[in-house]
C-alpha atoms as a PDB file:
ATOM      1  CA  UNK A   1      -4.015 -22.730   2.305  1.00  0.00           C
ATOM      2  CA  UNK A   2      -4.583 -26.399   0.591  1.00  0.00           C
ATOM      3  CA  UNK A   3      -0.872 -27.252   1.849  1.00  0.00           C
ATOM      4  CA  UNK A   4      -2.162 -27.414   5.407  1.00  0.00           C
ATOM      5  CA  UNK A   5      -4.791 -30.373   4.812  1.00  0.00           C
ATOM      6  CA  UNK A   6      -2.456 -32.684   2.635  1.00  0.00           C
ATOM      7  CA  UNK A   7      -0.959 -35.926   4.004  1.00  0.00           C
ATOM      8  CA  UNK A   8       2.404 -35.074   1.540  1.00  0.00           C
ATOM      9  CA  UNK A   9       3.748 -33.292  -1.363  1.00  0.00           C
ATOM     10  CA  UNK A  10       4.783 -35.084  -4.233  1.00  0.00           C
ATOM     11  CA  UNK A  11       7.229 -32.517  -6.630  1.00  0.00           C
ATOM     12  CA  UNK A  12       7.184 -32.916  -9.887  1.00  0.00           C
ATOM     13  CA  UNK A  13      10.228 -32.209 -11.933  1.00  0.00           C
ATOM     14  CA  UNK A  14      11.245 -28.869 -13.272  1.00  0.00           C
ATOM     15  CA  UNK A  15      11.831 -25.673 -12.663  1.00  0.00           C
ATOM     16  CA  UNK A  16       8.753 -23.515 -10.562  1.00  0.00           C
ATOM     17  CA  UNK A  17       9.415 -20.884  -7.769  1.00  0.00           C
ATOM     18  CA  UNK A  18       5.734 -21.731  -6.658  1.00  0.00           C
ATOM     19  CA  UNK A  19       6.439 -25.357  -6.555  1.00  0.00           C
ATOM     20  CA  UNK A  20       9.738 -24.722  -4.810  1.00  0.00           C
ATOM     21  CA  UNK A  21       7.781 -21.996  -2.101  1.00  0.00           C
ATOM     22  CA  UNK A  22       5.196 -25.094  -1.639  1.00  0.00           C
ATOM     23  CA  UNK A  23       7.693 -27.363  -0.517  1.00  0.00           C
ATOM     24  CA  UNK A  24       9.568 -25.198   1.850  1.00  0.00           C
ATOM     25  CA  UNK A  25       6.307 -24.360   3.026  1.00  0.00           C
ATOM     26  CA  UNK A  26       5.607 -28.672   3.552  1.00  0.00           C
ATOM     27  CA  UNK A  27       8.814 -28.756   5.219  1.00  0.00           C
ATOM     28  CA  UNK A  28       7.914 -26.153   7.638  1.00  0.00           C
ATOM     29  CA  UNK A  29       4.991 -27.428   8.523  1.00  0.00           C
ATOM     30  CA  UNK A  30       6.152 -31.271   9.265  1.00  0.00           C
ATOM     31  CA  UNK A  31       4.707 -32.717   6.050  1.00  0.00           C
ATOM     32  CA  UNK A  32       6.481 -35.412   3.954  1.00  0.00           C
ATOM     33  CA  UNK A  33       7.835 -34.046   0.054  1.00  0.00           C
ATOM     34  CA  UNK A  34       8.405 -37.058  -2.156  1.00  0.00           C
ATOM     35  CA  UNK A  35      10.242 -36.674  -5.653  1.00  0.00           C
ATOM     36  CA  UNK A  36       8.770 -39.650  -7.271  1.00  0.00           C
ATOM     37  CA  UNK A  37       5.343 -41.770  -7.163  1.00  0.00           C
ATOM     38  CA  UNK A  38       7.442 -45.036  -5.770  1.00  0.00           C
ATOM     39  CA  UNK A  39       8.910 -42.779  -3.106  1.00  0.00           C
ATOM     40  CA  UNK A  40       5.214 -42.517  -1.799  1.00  0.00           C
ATOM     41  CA  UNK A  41       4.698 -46.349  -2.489  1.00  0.00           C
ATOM     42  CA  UNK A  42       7.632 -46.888  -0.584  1.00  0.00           C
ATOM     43  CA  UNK A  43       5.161 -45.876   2.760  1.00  0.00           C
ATOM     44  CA  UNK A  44       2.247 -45.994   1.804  1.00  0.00           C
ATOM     45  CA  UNK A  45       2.287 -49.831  -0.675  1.00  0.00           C
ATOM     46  CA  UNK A  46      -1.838 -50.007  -0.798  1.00  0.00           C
ATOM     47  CA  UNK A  47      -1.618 -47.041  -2.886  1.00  0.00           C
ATOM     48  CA  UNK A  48      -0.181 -48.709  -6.030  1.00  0.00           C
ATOM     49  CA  UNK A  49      -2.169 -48.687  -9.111  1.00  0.00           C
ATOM     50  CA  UNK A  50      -2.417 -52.325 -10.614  1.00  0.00           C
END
């Protein structure tokens, strides 16, 4: 039920049926999935460490 409050998913490599169920889960719901941190930087550039 967490899935419904986040502002994206970011999945981590390897192999996870939950993690997989999570993002199709995202997907259906409108929510971004990202593969890598930078993907997120990409949109959202205030969020980089330093």
């Amino acid at each position: 039920r967490w899935l419904e409050v986040c502002d994206c998913v970011l999945r981590l490599p390897g192999e996870s049926a939950g993690a997989d169920l999570e993002v199709e889960r995202a997907k259906e719901l409108g929510i971004p999935v990202y593969l890598t941190p930078e993907q997120i930087w990409a949109v959202e550039p205030e969020g980089i460490p330093e």
